[in-house]
Protein backbone atom coordinates (compact mmCIF):
# COMPACT_ATOMS: atom_id res chain seq x y z
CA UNK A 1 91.35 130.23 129.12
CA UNK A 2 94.42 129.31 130.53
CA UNK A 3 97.66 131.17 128.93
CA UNK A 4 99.91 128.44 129.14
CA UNK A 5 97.59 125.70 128.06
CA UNK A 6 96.34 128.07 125.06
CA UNK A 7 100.03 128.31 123.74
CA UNK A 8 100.60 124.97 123.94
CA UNK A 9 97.40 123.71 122.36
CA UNK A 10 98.02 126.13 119.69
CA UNK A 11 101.59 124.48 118.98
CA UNK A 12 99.89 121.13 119.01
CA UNK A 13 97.37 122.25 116.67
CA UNK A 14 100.07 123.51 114.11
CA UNK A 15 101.09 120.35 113.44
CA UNK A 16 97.74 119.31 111.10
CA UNK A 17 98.18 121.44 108.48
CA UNK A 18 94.91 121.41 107.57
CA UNK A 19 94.22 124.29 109.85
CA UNK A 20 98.38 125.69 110.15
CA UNK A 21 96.76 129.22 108.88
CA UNK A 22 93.25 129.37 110.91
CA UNK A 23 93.37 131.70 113.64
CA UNK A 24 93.65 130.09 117.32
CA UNK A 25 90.30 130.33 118.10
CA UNK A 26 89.37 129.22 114.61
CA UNK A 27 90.94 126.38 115.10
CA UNK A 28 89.36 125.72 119.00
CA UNK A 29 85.88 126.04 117.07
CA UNK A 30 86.45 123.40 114.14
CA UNK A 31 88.02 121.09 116.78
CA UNK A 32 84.95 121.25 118.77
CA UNK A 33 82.24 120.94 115.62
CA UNK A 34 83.91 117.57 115.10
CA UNK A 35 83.86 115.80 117.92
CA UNK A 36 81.20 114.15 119.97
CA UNK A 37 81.83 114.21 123.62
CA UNK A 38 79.68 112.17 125.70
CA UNK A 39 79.66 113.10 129.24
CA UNK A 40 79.42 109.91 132.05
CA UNK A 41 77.44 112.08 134.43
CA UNK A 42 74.61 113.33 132.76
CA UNK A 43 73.29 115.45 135.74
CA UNK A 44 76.17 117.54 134.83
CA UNK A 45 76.29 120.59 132.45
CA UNK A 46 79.55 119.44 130.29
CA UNK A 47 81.80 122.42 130.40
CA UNK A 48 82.87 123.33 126.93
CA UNK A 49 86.54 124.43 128.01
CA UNK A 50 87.53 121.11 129.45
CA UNK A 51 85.88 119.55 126.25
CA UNK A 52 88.44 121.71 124.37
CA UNK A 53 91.19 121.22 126.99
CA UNK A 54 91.26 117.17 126.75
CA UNK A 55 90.56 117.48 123.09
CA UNK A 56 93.93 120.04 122.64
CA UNK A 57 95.77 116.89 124.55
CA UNK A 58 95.65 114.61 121.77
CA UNK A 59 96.82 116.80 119.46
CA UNK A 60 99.71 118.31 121.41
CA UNK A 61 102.13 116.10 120.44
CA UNK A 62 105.90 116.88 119.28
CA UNK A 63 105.76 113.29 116.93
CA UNK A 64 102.51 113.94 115.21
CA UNK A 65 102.98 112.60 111.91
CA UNK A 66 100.70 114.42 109.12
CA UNK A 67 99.08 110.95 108.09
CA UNK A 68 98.12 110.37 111.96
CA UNK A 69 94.63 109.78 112.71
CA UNK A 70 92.44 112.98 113.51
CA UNK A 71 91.11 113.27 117.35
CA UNK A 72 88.58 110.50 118.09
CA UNK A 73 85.32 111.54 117.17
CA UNK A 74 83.59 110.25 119.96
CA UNK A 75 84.83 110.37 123.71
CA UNK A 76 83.79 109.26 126.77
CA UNK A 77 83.98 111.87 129.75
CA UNK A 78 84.78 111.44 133.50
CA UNK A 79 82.25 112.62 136.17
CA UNK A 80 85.23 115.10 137.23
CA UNK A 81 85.85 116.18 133.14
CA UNK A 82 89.76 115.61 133.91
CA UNK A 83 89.85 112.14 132.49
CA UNK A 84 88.55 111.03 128.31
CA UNK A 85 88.68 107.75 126.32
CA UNK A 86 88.68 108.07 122.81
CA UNK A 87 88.46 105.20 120.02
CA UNK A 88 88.67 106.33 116.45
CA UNK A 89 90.56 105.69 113.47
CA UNK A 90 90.79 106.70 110.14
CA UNK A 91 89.53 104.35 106.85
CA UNK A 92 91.97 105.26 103.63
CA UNK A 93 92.47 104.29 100.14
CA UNK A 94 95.04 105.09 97.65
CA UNK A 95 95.53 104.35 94.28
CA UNK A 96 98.17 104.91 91.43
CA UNK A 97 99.33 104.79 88.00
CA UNK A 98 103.20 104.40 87.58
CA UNK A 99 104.97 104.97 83.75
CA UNK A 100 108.29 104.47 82.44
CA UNK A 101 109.23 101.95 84.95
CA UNK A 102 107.31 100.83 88.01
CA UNK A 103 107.60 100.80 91.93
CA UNK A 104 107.91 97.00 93.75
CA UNK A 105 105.19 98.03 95.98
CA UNK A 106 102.73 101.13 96.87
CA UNK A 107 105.55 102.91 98.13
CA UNK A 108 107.17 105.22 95.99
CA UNK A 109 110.93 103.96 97.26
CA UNK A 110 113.79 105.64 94.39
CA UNK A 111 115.92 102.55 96.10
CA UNK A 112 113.61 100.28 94.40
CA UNK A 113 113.71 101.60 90.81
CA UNK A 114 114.93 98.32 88.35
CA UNK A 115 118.33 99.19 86.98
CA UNK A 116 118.05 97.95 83.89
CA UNK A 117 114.39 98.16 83.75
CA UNK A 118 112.21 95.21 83.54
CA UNK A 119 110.08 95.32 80.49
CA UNK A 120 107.31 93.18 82.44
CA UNK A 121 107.10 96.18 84.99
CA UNK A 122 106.87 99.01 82.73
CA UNK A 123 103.61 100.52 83.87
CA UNK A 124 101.70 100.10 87.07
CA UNK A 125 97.37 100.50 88.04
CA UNK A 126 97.58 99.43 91.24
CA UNK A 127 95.08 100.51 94.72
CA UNK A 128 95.73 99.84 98.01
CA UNK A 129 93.65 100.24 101.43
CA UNK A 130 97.18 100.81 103.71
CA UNK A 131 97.79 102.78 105.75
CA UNK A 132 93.94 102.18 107.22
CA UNK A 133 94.07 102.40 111.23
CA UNK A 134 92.51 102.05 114.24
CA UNK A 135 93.27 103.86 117.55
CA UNK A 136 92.39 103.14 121.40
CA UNK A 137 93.56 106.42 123.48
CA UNK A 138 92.85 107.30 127.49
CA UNK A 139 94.39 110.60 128.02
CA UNK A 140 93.79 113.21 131.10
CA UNK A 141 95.18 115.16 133.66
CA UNK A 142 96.47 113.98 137.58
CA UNK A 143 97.13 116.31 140.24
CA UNK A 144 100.30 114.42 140.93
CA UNK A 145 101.97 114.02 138.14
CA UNK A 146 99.92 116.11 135.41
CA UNK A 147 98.97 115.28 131.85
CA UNK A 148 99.01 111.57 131.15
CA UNK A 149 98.16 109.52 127.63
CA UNK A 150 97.55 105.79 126.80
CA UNK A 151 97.80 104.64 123.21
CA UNK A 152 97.49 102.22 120.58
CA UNK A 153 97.50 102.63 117.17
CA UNK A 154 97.09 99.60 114.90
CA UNK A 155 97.36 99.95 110.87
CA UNK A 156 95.86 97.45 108.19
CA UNK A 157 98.95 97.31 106.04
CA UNK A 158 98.37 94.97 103.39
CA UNK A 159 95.98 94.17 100.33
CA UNK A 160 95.81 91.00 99.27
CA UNK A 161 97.00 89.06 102.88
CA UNK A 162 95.48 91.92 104.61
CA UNK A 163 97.66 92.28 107.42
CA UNK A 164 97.34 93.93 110.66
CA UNK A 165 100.27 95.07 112.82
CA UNK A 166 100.95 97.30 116.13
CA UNK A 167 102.31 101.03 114.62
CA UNK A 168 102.38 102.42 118.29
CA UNK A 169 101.63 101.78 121.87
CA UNK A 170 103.14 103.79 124.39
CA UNK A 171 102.09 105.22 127.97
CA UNK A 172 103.24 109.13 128.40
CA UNK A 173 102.86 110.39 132.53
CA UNK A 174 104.57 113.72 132.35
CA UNK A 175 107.95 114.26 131.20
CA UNK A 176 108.27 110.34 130.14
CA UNK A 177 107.22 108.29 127.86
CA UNK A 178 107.36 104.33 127.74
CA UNK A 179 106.57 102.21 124.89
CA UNK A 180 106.40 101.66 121.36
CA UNK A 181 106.85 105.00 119.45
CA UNK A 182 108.64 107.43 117.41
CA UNK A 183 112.19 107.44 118.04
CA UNK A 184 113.55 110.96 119.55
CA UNK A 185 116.08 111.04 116.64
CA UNK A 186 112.75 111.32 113.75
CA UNK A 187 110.26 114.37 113.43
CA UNK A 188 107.58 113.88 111.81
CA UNK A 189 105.92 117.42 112.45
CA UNK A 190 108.78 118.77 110.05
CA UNK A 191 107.93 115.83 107.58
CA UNK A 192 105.54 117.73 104.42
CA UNK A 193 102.17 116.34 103.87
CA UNK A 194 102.58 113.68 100.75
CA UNK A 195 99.83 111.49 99.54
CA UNK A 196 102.61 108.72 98.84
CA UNK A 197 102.87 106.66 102.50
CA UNK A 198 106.41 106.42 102.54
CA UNK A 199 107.01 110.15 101.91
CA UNK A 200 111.01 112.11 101.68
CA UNK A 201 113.25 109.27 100.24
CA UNK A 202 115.85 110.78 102.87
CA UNK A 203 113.52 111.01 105.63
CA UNK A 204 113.84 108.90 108.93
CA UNK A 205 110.84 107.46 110.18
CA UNK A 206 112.00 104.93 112.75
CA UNK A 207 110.06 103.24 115.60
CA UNK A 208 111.05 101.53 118.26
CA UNK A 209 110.27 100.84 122.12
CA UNK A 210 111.69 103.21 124.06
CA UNK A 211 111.81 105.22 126.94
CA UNK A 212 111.81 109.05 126.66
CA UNK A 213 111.98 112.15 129.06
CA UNK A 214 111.38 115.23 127.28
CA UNK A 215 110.45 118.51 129.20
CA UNK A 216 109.81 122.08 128.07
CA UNK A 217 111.05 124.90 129.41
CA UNK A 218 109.04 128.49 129.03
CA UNK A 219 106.87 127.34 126.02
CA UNK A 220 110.00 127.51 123.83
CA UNK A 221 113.05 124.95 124.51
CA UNK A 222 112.30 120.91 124.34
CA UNK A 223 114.95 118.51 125.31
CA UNK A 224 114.68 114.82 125.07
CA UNK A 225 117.09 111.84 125.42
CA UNK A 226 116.23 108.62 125.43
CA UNK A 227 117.48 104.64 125.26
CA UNK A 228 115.95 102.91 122.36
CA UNK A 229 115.81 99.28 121.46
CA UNK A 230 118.46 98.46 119.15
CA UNK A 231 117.76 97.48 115.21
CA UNK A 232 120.73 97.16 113.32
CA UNK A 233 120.70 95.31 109.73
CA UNK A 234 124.10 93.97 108.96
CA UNK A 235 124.84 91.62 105.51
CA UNK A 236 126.36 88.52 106.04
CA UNK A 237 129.38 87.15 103.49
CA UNK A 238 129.86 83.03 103.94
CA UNK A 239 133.31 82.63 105.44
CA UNK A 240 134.26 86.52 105.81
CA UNK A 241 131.86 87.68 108.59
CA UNK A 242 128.40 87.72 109.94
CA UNK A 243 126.62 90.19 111.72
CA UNK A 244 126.09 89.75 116.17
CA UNK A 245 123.14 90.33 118.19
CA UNK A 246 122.54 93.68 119.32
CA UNK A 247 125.03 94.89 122.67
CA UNK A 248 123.82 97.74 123.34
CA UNK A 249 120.68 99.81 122.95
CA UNK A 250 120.22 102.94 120.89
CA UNK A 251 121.25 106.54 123.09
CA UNK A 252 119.07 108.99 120.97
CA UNK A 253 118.42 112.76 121.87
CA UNK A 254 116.98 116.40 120.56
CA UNK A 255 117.16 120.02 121.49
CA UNK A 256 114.31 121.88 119.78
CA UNK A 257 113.57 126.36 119.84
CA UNK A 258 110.03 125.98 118.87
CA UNK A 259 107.78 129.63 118.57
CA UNK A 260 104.38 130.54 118.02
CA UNK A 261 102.09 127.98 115.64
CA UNK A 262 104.13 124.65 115.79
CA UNK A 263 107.41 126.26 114.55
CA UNK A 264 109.95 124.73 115.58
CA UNK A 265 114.00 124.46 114.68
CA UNK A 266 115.00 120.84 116.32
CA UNK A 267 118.50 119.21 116.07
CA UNK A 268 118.64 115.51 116.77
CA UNK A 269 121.53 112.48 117.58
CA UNK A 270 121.39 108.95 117.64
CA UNK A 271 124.89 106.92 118.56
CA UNK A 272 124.26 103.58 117.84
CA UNK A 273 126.67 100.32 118.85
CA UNK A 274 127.30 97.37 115.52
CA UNK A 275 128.54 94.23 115.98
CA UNK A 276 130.03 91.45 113.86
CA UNK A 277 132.40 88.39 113.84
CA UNK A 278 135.11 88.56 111.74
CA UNK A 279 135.33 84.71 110.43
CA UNK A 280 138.69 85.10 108.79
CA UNK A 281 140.07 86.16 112.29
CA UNK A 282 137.73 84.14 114.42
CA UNK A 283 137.16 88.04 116.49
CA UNK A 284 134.05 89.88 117.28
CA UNK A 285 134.41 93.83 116.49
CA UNK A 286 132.06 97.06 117.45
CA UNK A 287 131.35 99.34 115.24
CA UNK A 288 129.65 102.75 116.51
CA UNK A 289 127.43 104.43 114.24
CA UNK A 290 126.08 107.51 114.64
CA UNK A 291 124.07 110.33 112.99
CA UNK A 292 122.79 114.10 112.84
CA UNK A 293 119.47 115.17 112.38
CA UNK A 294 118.92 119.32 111.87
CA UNK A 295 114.86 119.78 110.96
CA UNK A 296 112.46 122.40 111.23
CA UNK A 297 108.73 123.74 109.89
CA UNK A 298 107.93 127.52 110.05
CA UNK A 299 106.05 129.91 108.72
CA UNK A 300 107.23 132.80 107.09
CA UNK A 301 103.75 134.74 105.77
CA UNK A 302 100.29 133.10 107.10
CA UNK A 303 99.50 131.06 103.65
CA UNK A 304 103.28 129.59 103.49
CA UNK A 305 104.68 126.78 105.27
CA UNK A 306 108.58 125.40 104.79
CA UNK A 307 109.38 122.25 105.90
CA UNK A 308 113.12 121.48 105.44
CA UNK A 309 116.16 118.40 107.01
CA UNK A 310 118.90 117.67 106.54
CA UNK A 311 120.84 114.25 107.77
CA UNK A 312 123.72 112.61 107.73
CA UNK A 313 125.70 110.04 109.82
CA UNK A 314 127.07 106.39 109.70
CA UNK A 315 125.80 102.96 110.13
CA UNK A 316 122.47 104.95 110.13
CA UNK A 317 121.53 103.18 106.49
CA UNK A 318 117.90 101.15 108.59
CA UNK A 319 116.48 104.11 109.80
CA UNK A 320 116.49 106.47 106.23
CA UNK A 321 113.67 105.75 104.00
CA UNK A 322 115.63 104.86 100.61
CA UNK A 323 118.57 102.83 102.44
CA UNK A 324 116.14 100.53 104.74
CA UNK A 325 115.83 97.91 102.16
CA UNK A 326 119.60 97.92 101.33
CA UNK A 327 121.04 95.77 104.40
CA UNK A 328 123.73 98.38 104.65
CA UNK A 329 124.41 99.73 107.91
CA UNK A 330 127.87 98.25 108.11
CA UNK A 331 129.79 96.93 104.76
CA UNK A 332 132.89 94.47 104.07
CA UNK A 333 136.38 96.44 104.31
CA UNK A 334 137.72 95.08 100.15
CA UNK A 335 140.98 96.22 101.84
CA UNK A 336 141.08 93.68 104.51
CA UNK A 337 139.88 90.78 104.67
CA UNK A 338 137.00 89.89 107.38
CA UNK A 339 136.77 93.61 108.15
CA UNK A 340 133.83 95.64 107.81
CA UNK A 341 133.02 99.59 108.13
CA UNK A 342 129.73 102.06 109.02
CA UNK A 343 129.42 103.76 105.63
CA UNK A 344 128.50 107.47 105.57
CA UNK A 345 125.17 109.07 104.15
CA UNK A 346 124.17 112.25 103.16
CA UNK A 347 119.95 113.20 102.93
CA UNK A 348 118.00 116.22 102.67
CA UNK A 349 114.33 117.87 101.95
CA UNK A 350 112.88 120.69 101.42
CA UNK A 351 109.18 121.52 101.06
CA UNK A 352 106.80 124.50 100.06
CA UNK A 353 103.19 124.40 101.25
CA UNK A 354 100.52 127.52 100.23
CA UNK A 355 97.40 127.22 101.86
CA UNK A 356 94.79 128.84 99.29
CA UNK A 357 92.13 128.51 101.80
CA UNK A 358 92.64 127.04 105.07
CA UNK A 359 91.17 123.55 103.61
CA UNK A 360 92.83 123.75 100.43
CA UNK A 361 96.50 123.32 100.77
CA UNK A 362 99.30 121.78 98.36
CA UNK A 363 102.99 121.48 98.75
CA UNK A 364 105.83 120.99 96.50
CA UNK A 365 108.97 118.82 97.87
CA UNK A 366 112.03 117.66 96.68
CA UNK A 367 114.21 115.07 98.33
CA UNK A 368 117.91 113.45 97.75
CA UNK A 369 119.95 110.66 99.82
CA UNK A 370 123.18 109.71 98.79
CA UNK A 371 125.24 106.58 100.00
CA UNK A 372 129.10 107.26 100.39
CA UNK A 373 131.08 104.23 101.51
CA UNK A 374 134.84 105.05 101.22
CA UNK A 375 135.01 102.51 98.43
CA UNK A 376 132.79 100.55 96.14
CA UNK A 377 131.06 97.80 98.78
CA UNK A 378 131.60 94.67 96.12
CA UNK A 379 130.88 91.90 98.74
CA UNK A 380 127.53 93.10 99.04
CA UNK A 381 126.58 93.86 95.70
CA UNK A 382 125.13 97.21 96.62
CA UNK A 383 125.76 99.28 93.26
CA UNK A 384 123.12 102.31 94.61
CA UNK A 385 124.99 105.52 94.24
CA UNK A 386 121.73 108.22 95.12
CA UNK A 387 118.32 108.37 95.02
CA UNK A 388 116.07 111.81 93.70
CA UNK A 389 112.23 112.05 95.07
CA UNK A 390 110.06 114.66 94.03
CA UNK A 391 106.34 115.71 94.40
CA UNK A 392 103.93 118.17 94.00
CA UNK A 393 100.19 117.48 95.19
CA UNK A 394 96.72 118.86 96.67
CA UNK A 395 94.84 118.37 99.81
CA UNK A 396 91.19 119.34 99.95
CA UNK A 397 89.54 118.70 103.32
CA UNK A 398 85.99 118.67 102.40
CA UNK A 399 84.65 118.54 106.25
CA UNK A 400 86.94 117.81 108.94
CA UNK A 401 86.72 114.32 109.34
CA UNK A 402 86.98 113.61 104.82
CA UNK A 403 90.19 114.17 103.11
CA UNK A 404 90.87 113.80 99.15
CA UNK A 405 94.65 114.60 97.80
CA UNK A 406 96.16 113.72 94.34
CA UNK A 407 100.07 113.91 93.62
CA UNK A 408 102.53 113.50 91.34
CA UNK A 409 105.66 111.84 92.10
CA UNK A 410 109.30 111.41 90.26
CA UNK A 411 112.36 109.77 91.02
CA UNK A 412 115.53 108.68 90.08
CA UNK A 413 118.02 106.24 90.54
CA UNK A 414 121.65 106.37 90.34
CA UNK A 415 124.26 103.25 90.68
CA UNK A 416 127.63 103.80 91.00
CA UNK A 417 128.97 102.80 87.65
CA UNK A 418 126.26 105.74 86.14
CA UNK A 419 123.43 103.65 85.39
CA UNK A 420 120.58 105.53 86.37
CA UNK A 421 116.31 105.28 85.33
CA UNK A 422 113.59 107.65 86.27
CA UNK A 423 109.97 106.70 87.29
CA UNK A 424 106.95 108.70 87.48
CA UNK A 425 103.87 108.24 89.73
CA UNK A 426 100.46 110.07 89.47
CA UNK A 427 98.43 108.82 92.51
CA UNK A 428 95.22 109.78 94.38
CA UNK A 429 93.89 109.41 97.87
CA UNK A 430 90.69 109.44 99.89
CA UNK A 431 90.28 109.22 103.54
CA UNK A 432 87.87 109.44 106.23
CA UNK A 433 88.81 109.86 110.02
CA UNK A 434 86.65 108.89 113.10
């Protein structure tokens, strides 16, 4: 086998934690058990290495999220083995049982905790088949310009209206990568397996269309940048000010040290340009926002995994998991009038994950985000203070392809004049991935 395609398959594989402690060959082995490969020319003796090669190219992936689909099961082979199409998905249901106060939705959002609580929403049965997806993906090597992938990734979302949106669909020739995708500022190969969708309450999990050049350099440095479509969620005040289109797209960019497994150490920017029209004044005014990103997933004894962020920034309130809903990324200025501000934030996570057998995992994570305008933002109403998200759970991957987890989840709420509620979650989940 190939050195350099070995290491790199091995990084890509250290993203599922379902197999972070298998040996590399191990891992090669299950891979292979659970596919089907069908091969177009059937004259041909399909070569089991370039099964495995093509197979390590979906996974190798520095934005592989732990709730991504699995490899396709089934794939369809060129006559020359350097080209596969693969359509799977994954079929997944959740379900959960909320006391002393109850979520708005499946989510377990410490944002959306009822301050004072709502004696109509004090517990919570609810299921949910979210999170549900299928995949199209064409992925393969050319002489020219080396590994390429196609994909499309489209999630059932809803319950009772059933939706069905886009989640991703992006081209990646080489170094770039065009489409709609994970933006270079997230990671969400540092992000710890949860059975809750939404996951860290100070995580960011942004998508947007993009386009990317990241290139390696000897197996161990990444570096990214790339321009981002803008997506900036500014209140509006009747007769003070109202937010502007979008001027200018989002300039986004990483440096990562990765080593041996999928470890990696990655520090991320986004700078991000605001606009709104100050009524009062009859002006437009920018507003740059900007934020940090330090994250990383290593291993420091085979059975152990720590996953770990920290964030912080300004006018960065849409992209962080428990300030998306609050329409925050710029507030009104109480000391002028018209004027408004990028308030700062402050997130981190850390996670523990022990691998009792290399299909029986569980992790233990606690998460804050706190929301520190320079003064209390009164136009807008927005009393949140910080949020507290906690879980411990358990992953049991009965074959490769079936998945069963249960968790327990807490969190808190804090407003800013000390009014604060916890909520607790106990939740299950059962998947199965094609």
């Amino acid at each position: 086998m190939n050195k350099k395609f070995a290491l790199a398959l091995v990084l890509g594989l250290g993203a599922l934690s379902s197999f972070a402690v298998s040996p590399a060959e191990q891992q090669l082995e299950e891979l292979k058990k659970s596919h089907h490969t069908v091969n177009i020319d059937k004259d041909t003796e399909l070569d089991s290495l370039t099964e495995k090669d093509l197979i390590g190219l979906f996974y190798y992936d520095q934005f592989r999220h732990f709730q991504d689909p699995r490899a396709p099961y089934f794939m369809l082979m060129s006559k020359t083995h350097q080209y596969a199409m693969g359509v799977g998905g994954v079929v997944r249901m959740r379900g959960w049982y909320d006391w002393n106060g109850a979520m708005q939705n499946s989510a377990f959002i410490p944002y959306n905790i009822s301050i004072p609580n709502d004696p109509t929403r004090d517990r919570w049965c609810g299921t949910t088949p979210a999170g549900t997806a299928l995949f199209f993906s064409v992925f393969g090597r050319n002489p020219k310009y080396g590994n390429y992938q196609l994909y499309i990734e489209a999630n059932f979302n809803g319950y009772g209206n059933r939706d069905f949106h886009l989640k991703k669909a992006y081209a990646a020739v080489g170094d770039w990568t065009l489409g709609y995708t994970n933006s270079t500022f997230s990671d969400p190969a540092a992000q710890p397996p949860t059975v809750d969708a939404q996951g860290p309450n100070s995580e960011t999990s942004d998508t947007n269309m993009l386009l990317r050049w990241m290139h390696t350099v000897k197996d161990r440095y990444v570096f990214a940048v790339s321009i981002e479509t803008p997506n900036g969620d500014i209140p509006e005040l009747t007769d003070v000010y109202k937010p502007c289109n979008d001027y200018m797209p989002n300039f986004a960019a990483f440096v990562q040290y990765q080593w041996k497994g999928g470890q990696h150490i990655r520090l991320s920017g986004i700078v991000r340009g605001l606009e709104y029209r100050d009524l009062k004044a009859g002006k437009n005014h920018k507003v740059t926002g900007w934020g940090a990103h330090l994250s990383t997933v290593f291993r420091p004894v085979d059975p152990v995994t720590v996953y770990g962020a920290f964030i912080t920034g300004k006018g960065i309130s849409s992209i962080i998991n428990d300030l998306q809903s609050s329409n925050s990324d710029l507030v009104g200025d109480i000391t002028r009038d018209g004027r408004m501000y990028a308030p700062l934030s402050i997130g981190w996570y850390a996670a523990l994950q022990y691998h009792f057998r290399p299909n029986l995992f569980s992790t233990i994570m606690f998460s804050e985000e706190r929301f520190l305008p320079k003064h209390e933002p009164r136009y807008e109403d927005l009393t949140y203070k910080y949020g507290l998200y906690g879980t411990a759970n358990l992953f049991w991957d009965i074959t490769p392809r079936c998945q069963v987890g249960m968790e327990y989840n807490f969190g808190k709420r804090q407003d800013i004049d000390l009014q604060h509620r916890w909520v607790n979650r106990a939740c299950l989940m059962a998947q199965f991935s094609f």
